[in-house]
Protein backbone atom coordinates (compact mmCIF):
# COMPACT_ATOMS: atom_id res chain seq x y z
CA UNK A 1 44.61 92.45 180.01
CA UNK A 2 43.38 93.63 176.38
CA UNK A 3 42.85 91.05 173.86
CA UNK A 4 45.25 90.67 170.62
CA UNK A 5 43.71 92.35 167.53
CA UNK A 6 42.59 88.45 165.66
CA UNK A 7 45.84 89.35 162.54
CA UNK A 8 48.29 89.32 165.58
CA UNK A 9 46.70 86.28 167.18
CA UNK A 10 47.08 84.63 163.96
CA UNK A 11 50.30 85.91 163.81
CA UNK A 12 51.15 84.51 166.87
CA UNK A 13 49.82 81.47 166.13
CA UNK A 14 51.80 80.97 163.32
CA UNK A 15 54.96 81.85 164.52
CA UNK A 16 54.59 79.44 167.00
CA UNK A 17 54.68 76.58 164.61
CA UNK A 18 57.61 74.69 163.79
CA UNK A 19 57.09 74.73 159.79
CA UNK A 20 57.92 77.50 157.64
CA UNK A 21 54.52 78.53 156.49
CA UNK A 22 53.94 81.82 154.25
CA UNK A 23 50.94 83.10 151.93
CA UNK A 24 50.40 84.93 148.90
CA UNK A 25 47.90 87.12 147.13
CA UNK A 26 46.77 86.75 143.73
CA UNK A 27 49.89 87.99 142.32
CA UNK A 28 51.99 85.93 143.57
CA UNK A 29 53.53 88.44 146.19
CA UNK A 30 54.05 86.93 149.73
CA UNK A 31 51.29 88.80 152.10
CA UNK A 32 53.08 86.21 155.42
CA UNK A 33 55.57 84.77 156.68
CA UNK A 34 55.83 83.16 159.67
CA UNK A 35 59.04 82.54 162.10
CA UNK A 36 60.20 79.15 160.73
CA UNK A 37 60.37 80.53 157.45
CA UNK A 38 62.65 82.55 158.25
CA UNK A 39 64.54 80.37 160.15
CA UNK A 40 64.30 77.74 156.88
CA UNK A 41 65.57 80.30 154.32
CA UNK A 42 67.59 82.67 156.25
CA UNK A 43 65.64 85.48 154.68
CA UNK A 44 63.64 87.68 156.86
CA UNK A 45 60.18 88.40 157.10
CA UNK A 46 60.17 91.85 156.71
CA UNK A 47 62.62 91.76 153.25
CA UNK A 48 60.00 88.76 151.85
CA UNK A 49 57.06 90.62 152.33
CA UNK A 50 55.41 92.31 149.11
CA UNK A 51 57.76 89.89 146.90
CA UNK A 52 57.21 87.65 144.26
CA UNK A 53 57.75 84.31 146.20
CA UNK A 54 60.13 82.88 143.33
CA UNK A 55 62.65 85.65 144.44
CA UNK A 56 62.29 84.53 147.84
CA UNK A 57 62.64 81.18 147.77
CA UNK A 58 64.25 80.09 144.57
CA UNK A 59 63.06 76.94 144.69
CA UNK A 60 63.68 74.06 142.28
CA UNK A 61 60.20 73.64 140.98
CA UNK A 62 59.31 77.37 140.15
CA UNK A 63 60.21 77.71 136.80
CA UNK A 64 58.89 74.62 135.55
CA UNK A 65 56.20 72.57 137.92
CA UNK A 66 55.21 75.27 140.70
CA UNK A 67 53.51 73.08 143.01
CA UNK A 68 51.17 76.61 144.43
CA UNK A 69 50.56 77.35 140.97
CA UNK A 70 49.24 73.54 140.01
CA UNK A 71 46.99 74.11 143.37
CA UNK A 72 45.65 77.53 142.89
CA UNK A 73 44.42 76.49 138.83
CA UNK A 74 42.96 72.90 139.59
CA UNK A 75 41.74 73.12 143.43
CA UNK A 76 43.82 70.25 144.51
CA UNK A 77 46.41 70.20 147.70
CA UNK A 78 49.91 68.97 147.22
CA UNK A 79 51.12 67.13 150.18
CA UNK A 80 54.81 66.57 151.29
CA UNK A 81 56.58 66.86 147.85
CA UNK A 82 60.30 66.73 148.68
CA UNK A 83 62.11 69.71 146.71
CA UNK A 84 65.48 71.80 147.12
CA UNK A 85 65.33 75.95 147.68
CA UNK A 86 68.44 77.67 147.79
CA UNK A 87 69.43 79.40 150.87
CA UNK A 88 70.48 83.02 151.48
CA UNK A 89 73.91 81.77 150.92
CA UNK A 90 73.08 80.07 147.66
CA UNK A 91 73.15 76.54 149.24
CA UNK A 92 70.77 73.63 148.72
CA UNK A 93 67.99 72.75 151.58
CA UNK A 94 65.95 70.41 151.12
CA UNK A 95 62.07 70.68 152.55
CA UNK A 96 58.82 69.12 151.79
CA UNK A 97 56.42 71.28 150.77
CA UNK A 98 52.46 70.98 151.08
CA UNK A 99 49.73 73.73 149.57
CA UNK A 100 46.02 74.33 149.23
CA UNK A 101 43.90 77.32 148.68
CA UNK A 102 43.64 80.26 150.74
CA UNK A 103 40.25 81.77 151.46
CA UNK A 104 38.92 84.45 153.08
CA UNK A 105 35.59 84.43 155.40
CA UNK A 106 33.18 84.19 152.61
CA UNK A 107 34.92 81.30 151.14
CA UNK A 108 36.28 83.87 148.20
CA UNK A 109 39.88 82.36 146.78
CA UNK A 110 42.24 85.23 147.53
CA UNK A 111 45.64 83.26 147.14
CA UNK A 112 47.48 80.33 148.13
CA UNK A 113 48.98 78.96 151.08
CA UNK A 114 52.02 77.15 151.74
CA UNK A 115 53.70 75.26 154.40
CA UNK A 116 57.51 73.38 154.23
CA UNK A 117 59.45 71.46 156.57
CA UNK A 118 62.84 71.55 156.86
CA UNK A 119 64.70 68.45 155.90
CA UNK A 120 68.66 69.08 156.27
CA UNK A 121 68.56 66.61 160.10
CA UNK A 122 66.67 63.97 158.13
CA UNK A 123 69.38 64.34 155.20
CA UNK A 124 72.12 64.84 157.63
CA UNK A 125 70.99 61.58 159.21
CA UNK A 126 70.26 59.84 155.79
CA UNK A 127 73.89 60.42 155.03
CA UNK A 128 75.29 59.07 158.22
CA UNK A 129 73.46 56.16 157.73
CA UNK A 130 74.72 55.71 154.19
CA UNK A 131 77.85 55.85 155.53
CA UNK A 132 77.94 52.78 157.38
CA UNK A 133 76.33 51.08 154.60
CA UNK A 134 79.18 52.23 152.32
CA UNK A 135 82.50 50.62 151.74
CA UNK A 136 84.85 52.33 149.46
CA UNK A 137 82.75 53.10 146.76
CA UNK A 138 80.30 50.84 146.96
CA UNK A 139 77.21 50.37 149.00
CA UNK A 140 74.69 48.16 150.44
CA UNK A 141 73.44 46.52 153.96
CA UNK A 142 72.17 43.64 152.88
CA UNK A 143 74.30 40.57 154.54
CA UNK A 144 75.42 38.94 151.34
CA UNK A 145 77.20 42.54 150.57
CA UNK A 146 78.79 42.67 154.31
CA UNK A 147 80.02 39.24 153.65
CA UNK A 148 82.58 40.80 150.86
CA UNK A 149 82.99 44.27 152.76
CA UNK A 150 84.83 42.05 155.65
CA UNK A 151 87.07 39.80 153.02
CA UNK A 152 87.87 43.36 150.91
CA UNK A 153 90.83 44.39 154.10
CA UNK A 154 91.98 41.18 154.04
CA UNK A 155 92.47 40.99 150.75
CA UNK A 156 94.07 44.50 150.26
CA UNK A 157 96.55 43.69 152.86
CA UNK A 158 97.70 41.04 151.13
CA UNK A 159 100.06 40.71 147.55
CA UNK A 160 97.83 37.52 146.09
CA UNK A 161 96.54 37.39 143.15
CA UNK A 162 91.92 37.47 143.46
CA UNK A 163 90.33 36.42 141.00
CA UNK A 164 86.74 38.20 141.28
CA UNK A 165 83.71 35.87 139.93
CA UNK A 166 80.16 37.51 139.30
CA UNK A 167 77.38 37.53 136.90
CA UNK A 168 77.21 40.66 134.54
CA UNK A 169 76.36 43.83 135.74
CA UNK A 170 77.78 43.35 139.39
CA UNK A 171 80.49 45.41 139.41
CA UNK A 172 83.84 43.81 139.73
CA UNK A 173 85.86 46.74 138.29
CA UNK A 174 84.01 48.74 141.31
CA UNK A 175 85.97 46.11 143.91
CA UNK A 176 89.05 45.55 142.18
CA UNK A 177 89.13 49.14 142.98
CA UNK A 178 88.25 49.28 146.23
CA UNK A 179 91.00 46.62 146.71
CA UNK A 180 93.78 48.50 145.02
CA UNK A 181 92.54 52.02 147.28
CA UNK A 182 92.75 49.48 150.46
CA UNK A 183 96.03 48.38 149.65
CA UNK A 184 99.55 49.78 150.11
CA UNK A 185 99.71 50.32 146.04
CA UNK A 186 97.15 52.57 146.80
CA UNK A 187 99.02 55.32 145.52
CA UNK A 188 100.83 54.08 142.30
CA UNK A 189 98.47 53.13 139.43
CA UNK A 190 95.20 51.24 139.02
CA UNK A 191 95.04 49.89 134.98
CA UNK A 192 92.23 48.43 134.06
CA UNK A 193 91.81 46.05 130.40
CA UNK A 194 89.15 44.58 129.22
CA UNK A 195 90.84 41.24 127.33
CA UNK A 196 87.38 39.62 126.04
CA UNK A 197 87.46 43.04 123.81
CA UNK A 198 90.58 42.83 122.20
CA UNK A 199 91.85 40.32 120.15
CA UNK A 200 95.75 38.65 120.26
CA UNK A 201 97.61 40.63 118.81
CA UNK A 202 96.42 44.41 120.03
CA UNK A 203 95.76 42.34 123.30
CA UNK A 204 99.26 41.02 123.54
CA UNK A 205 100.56 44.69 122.51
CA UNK A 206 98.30 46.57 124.82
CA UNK A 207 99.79 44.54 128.20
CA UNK A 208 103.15 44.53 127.40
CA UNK A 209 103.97 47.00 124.81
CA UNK A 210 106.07 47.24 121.83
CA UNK A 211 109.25 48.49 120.75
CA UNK A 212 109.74 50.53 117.82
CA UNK A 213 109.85 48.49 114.57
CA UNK A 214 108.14 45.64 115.98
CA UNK A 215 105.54 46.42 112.82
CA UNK A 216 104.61 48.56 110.04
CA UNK A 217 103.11 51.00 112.53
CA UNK A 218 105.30 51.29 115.35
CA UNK A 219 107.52 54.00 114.75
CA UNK A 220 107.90 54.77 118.69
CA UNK A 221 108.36 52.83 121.64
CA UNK A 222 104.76 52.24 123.19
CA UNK A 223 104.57 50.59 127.16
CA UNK A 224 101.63 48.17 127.60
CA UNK A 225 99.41 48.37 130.65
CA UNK A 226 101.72 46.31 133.10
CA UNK A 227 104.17 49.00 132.28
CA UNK A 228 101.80 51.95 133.16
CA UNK A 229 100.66 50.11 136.62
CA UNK A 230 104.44 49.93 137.83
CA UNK A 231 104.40 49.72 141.00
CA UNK A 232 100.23 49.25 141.29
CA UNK A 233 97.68 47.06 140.36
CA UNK A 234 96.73 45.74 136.80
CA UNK A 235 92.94 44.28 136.50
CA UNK A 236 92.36 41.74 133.68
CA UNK A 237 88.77 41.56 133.28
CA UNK A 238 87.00 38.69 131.41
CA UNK A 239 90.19 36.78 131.53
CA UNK A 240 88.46 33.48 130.65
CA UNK A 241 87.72 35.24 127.16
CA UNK A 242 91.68 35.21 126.69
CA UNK A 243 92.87 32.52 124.00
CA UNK A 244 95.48 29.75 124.58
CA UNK A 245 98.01 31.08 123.65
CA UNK A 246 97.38 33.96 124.93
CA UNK A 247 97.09 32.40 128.64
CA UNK A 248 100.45 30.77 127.71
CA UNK A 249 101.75 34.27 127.63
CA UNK A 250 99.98 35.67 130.91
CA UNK A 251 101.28 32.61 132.87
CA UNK A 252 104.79 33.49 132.57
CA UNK A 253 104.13 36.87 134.04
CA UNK A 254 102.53 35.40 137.12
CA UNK A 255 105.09 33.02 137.74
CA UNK A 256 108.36 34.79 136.79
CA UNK A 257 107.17 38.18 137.06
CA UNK A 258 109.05 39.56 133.75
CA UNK A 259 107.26 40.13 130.39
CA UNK A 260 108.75 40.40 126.71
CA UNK A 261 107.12 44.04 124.74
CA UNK A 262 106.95 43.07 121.30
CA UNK A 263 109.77 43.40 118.97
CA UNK A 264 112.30 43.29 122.03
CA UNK A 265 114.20 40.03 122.76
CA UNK A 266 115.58 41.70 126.08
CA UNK A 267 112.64 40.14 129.18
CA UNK A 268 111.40 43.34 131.34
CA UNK A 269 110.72 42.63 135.05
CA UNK A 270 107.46 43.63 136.64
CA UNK A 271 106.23 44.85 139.97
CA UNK A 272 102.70 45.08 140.01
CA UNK A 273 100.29 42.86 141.33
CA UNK A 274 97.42 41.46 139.33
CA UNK A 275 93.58 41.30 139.82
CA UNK A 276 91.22 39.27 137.44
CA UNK A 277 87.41 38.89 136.94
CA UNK A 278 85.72 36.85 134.99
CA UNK A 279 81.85 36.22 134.83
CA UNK A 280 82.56 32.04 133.22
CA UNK A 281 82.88 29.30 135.06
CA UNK A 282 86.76 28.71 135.20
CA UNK A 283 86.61 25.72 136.70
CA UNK A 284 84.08 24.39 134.04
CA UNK A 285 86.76 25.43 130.99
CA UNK A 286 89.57 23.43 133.10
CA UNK A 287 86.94 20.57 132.85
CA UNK A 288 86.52 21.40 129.12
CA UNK A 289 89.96 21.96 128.03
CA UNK A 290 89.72 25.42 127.21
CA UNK A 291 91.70 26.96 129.80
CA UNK A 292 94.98 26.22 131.44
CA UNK A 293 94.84 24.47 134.67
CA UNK A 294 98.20 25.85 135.60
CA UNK A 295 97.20 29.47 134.90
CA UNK A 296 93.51 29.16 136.60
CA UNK A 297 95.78 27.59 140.01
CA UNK A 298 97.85 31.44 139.36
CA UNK A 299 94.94 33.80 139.66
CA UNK A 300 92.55 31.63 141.87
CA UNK A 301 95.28 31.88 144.42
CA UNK A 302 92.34 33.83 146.41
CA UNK A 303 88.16 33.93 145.32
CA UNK A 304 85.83 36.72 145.63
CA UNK A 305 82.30 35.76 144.74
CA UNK A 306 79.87 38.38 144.10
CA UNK A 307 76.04 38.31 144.62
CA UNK A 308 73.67 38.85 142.32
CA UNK A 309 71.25 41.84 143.24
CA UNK A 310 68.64 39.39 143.16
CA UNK A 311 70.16 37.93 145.90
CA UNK A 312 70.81 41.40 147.78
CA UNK A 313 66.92 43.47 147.37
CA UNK A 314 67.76 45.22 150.59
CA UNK A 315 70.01 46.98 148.95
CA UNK A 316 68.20 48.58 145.88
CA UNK A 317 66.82 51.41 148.09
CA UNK A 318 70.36 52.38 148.57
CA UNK A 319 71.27 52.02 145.10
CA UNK A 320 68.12 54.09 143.50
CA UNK A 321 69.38 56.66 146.20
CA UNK A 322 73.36 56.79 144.72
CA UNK A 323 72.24 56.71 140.99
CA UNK A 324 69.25 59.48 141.50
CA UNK A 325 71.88 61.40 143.04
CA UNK A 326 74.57 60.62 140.39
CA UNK A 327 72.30 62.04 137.41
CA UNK A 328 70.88 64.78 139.71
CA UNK A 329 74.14 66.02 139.62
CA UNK A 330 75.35 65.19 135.89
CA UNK A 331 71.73 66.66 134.48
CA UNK A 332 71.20 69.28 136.60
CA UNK A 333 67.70 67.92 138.15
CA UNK A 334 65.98 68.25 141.03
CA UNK A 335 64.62 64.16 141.08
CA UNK A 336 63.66 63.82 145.07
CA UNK A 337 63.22 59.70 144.56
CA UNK A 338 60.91 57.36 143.34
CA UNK A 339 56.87 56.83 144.38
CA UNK A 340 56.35 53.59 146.31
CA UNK A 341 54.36 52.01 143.29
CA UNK A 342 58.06 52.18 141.65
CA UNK A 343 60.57 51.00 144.42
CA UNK A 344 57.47 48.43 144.56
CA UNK A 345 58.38 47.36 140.58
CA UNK A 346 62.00 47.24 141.17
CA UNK A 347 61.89 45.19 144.31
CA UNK A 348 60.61 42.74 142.74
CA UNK A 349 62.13 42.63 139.59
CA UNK A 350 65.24 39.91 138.74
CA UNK A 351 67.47 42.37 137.28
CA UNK A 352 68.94 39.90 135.07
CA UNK A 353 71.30 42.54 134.26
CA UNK A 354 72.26 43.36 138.08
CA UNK A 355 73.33 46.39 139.07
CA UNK A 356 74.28 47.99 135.58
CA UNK A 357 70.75 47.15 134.60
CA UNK A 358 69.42 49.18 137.43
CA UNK A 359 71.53 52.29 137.15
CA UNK A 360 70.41 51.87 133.14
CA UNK A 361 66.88 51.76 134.26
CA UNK A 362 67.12 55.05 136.26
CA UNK A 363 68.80 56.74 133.57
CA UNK A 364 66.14 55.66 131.37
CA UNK A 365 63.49 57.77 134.15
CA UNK A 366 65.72 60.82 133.99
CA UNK A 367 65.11 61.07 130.11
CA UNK A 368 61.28 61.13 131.16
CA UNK A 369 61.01 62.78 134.06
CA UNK A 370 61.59 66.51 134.67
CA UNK A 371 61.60 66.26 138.97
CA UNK A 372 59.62 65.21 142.04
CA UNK A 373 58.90 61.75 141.83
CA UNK A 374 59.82 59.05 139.44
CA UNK A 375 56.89 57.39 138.34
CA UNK A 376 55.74 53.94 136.67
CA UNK A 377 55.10 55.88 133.05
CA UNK A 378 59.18 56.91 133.77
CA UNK A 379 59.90 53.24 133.49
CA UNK A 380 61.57 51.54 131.26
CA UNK A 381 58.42 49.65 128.54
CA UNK A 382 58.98 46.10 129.93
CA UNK A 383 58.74 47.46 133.71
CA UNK A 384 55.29 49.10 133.46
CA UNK A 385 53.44 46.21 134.13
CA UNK A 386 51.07 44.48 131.35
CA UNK A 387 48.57 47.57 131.81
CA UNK A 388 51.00 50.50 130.50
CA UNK A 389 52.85 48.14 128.27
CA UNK A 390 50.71 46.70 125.68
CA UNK A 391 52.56 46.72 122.12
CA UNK A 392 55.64 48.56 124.25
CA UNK A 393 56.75 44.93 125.31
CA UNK A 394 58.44 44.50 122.05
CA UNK A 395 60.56 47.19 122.82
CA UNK A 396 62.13 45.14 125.52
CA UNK A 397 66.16 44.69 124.23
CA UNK A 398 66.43 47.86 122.78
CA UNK A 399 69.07 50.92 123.56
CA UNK A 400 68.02 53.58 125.74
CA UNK A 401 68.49 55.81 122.67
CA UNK A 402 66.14 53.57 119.94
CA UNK A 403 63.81 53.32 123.55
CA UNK A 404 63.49 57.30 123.82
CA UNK A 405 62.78 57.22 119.89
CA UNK A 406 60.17 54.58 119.88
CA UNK A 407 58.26 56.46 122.71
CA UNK A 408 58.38 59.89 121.08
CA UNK A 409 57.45 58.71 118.10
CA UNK A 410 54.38 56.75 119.43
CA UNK A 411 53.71 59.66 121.31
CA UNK A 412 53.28 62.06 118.40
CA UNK A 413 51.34 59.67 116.24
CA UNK A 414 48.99 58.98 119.42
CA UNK A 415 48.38 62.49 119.32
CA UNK A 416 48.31 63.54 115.39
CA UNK A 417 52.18 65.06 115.47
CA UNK A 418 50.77 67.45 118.20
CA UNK A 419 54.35 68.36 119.82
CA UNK A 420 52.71 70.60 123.08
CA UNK A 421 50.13 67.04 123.60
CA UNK A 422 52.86 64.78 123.02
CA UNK A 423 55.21 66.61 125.34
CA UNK A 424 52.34 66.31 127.96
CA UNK A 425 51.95 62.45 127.21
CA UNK A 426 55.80 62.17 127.90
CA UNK A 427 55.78 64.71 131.05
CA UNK A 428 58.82 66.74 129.22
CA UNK A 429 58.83 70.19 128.39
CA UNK A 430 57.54 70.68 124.88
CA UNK A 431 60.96 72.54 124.35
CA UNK A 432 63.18 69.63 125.48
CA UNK A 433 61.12 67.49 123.47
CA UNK A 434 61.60 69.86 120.33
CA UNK A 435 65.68 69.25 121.33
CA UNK A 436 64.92 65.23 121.15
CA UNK A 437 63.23 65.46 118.08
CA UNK A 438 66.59 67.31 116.75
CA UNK A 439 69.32 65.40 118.03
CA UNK A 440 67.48 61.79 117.28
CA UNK A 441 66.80 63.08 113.59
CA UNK A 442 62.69 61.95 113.83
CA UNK A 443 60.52 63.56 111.33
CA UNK A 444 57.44 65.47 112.47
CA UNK A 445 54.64 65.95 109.53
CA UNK A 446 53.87 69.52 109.29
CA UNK A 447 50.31 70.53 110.15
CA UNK A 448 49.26 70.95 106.61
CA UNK A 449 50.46 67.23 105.99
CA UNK A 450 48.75 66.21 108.97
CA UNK A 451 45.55 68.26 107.79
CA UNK A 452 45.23 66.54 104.35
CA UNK A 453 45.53 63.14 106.15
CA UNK A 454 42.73 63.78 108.38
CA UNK A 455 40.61 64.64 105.29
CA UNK A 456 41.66 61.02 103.64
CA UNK A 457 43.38 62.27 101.23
C-alpha cells in the first residue's frame, strides 16, 4: 500500500469535512476548495480554482466589509458571522462564515483561509417555527398573544361589532385586519379611517360622502368610506376622539344600518360591518359624560384587549426577526440580526411606545448600520446605556430624521469636519454619509475654514 503524497492527504482530509472550506493566495485567487464547498455554492472546484473568490462566491459582504480581507490586514479571526452568497442559480444561502490566516511551514503569511456552514435547514426550520408563532399577519408565542390568536376565529365568524382596546403602538389596525381576512367579507373591502385626525365636517364627509352641491367645492358626487367598504368591513380607529355630535351621527348607522351623504335628503342603506379601536378608556368617558352610553353599548357588543409588549418580552425576538427582515428587503441590506448585548437592551426595555416603538427603533439601526450585526452604537441615543449616551440623552423625543442629523453633526465636529473619520465613527460608508449630508441640508466647513480655526483665528 503506498502512502498519499501529504497535498492529497490534506485533500482528503478536507473533503471529508462537512463545511465548505476554501483558501486563497495573496491575490485573492482561490488556491482550494474542498467538497462541501461545492456542495454549498453549486460551483465546482475545478471552475473556482485560480479565481478571484468575489466571482465565486458573490457574497454579501465583499464589496463593502470582506470579513478575509479585515483578517488578513489586522491578524484577527472572524468567527461565525452569519452572511448571504448567491448561489449558481442567483439565489440567496445563507452560511456563517469564520477566517484566520493561512501560513505555510515557516510560519510565512501566504493567504487566508476560510471555512462556512451552510445554514438553509436552520432557516428552513426557523421559518417553520415562525409559522406556528404567526397568525395572519401578526406574530408572537408569548401566552398573552395566543390568548387573542384563539378569540380572532371567533370573532371573524361572527357579524358583531369589536371594539379593539390597546395602548399606542400595539397594532389594532394589524387585527382588525386579520379579522376582516378571517371573515366571510374577506373578499369585499377593508376601509380603514382614522376619526381622531379629522375634524366634523371632513370627518362626517369622508364616512358618508356627499352629493354634488352639498358646498362650494363639491361639484361631483363623492362616496364616503362606508360606501367604498360595501359589502366589507369599515375600521373606525380612535373612535373615542369622535365629538358628540358626531357619535350622534355614527349611532344611527349601527342601529338602523342606513346613512345620509351630505347634501342628500334621500337615507342610503349599508351593508358592511364595523370594527373600532380606541386606545381611551370608554367606559371612563361614559362615567365622565363625554361619550354616549348608547353608542359605547353599539360597538362594545364584543372586546378585544391587547397587551402591551411589556407584557409579551417573549415575543421581541420574533419581532426584531420580522422588522430586520422587512428593511432587509426595502433597503437592500444584508443585516443577519442583532448581538446579544442588544436583544439584551431591548428585553429589558418598557417600550412605552409598544410595538411601533420597536419597529422605529430598528429602523433607526438600519440608518447606522451597513450589515452583520446590529450593535449598541446602532441604537437609538436613549438606548445606549448611560456610558454611550452622555449629552445624547437630550436627544431622547426627537424624529428619526433630526436623530440622524444630531449624530452626524456631532460626529463631524468630534472629528474637525473630517467626513472619511466621521463616516468611521458612524460605521457608514463615507459615500452614504456624503448622500446624508446632501439630502439633510448640514453644512460641512471646508478644510481651509477648518484650518484657520485650528490656528485661533
Amino acid at each position: 500500500m503506498t502512502t498519499p503524497h501529504p497535498d492529497e492527504f490534506h485533500g482528503v482530509i478536507l473533503d471529508s469535512i462537512n463545511d465548505g472550506v476554501f483558501t486563497v493566495d495573496q491575490d485573492w485567487k482561490i488556491t482550494s476548495f474542498n467538497r462541501a464547498a461545492e456542495r454549498i455554492t453549486g460551483v465546482k472546484r475545478r471552475e473556482a480554482l485560480g479565481r478571484p473568490c468575489c466571482e465565486v462566491f458573490r457574497a454579501s459582504i465583499c464589496e463593502a466589509s470582506c470579513a478575509l480581507r479585515e483578517t488578513l490586514a489586522t491578524g484577527r479571526p472572524v468567527v461565525n458571522k452569519a452572511i448571504y452568497v448567491l448561489g449558481v442559480k442567483g439565489q440567496r444561502i445563507p452560511i456563517s462564515i469564520s477566517t484566520a490566516v493561512f501560513k505555510d511551514r515557516r510560519g510565512n503569511v501566504i493567504g487566508g483561509v476560510e471555512t462556512f456552514r451552510d445554514l438553509s435547514l436552520v432557516e428552513d426550520l426557523r421559518k417553520e417555527i415562525e409559522g406556528k408563532d404567526r397568525f395572519a399577519d401578526i406574530v408572537g408565542r408569548s401566552t398573552a398573544i395566543r390568548q387573542v390568536f384563539q378569540l380572532l376565529p371567533l370573532l371573524a365568524d361572527s357579524e358583531s361589532t369589536v371594539l379593539i382596546e390597546g395602548a399606542s403602538g400595539t397594532g389594532k389596525e394589524l387585527f382588525a385586519r386579520a379579522i376582516h381576512s378571517l371573515s366571510r367579507r374577506k373578499e369585499r373591502p377593508f376601509v380603514a379611517i382614522n376619526c381622531g385626525a379629522l375634524p366634523d365636517t371632513l370627518l362626517e364627509s369622508e364616512l358618508f360622502g356627499y352629493k354634488a352641491g352639498a358646498f362650494t367645492d363639491a361639484r361631483r358626487d363623492k362616496p364616503g368610506r362606508f360606501a367604498l367598504a360595501e359589502g366589507g368591513t369599515v375600521f373606525l380607529d380612535e373612535i373615542g376622539d369622535i365629538s358628540p355630535a358626531m357619535q350622534t351621527r355614527l349611532l344611527r348607522v349601527l342601529q338602523e344600518r342606513v346613512y345620509e351623504p351630505l347634501g342628500s335628503v334621500q337615507p342610503v342603506a349599508t351593508d358592511v360591518r364595523v370594527l373600532a379601536a380606541t386606545h381611551q378608556d370608554l367606559a371612563g368617558l361614559v362615567q365622565a359624560g363625554k361619550f354616549r352610553e348608547d353608542l359605547f353599548y353599539r360597538i362594545h357588543v364584543v372586546r378585544l384587549e391587547l397587551p402591551r409588549l411589556c407584557e409579551r418580552r417573549e415575543d421581541i425576538p420574533l419581532l426584531i426577526e420580522r422588522f430586520i427582515a422587512k428593511f432587509n428587503r426595502l433597503q437592500g441590506k444584508d443585516v443577519a440580526g442583532v448581538a446579544d448585548d442588544v436583544l439584551a437592551r431591548l428585553m429589558e426595555y418598557d417600550f412605552p411606545g409598544n410595538v411601533r416603538e420597536l419597529e422605529n427603533i430598528i429602523e433607526h439601526a438600519f440608518v447606522l448600520c451597513r450589515g452583520g450585526l446590529i450593535q449598541l452604537s446602532h441604537l437609538p441615543p436613549q438606548l445606549r446605556g448611560p456610558a454611550e449616551t452622555g449629552s445624547l440623552l437630550e436627544l431622547s423625543g426627537l424624529t428619526l430624521a433630526a436623530t440622524e442629523q444630531w449624530l452626524i453633526r456631532d460626529a463631524l465636529s468630534r472629528h474637525h469636519g473630517n467626513r472619511t473619520a466621521a463616516a468611521k465613527q458612524l460605521g457608514i460608508d463615507p459615500s452614504t454619509l456624503h448622500r446624508k449630508i446632501k439630502s439633510l441640508g448640514i453644512d460641512v466647513p471646508s478644510p481651509k475654514s477648518r484650518k484657520r480655526r485650528g490656528r485661533g483665528s
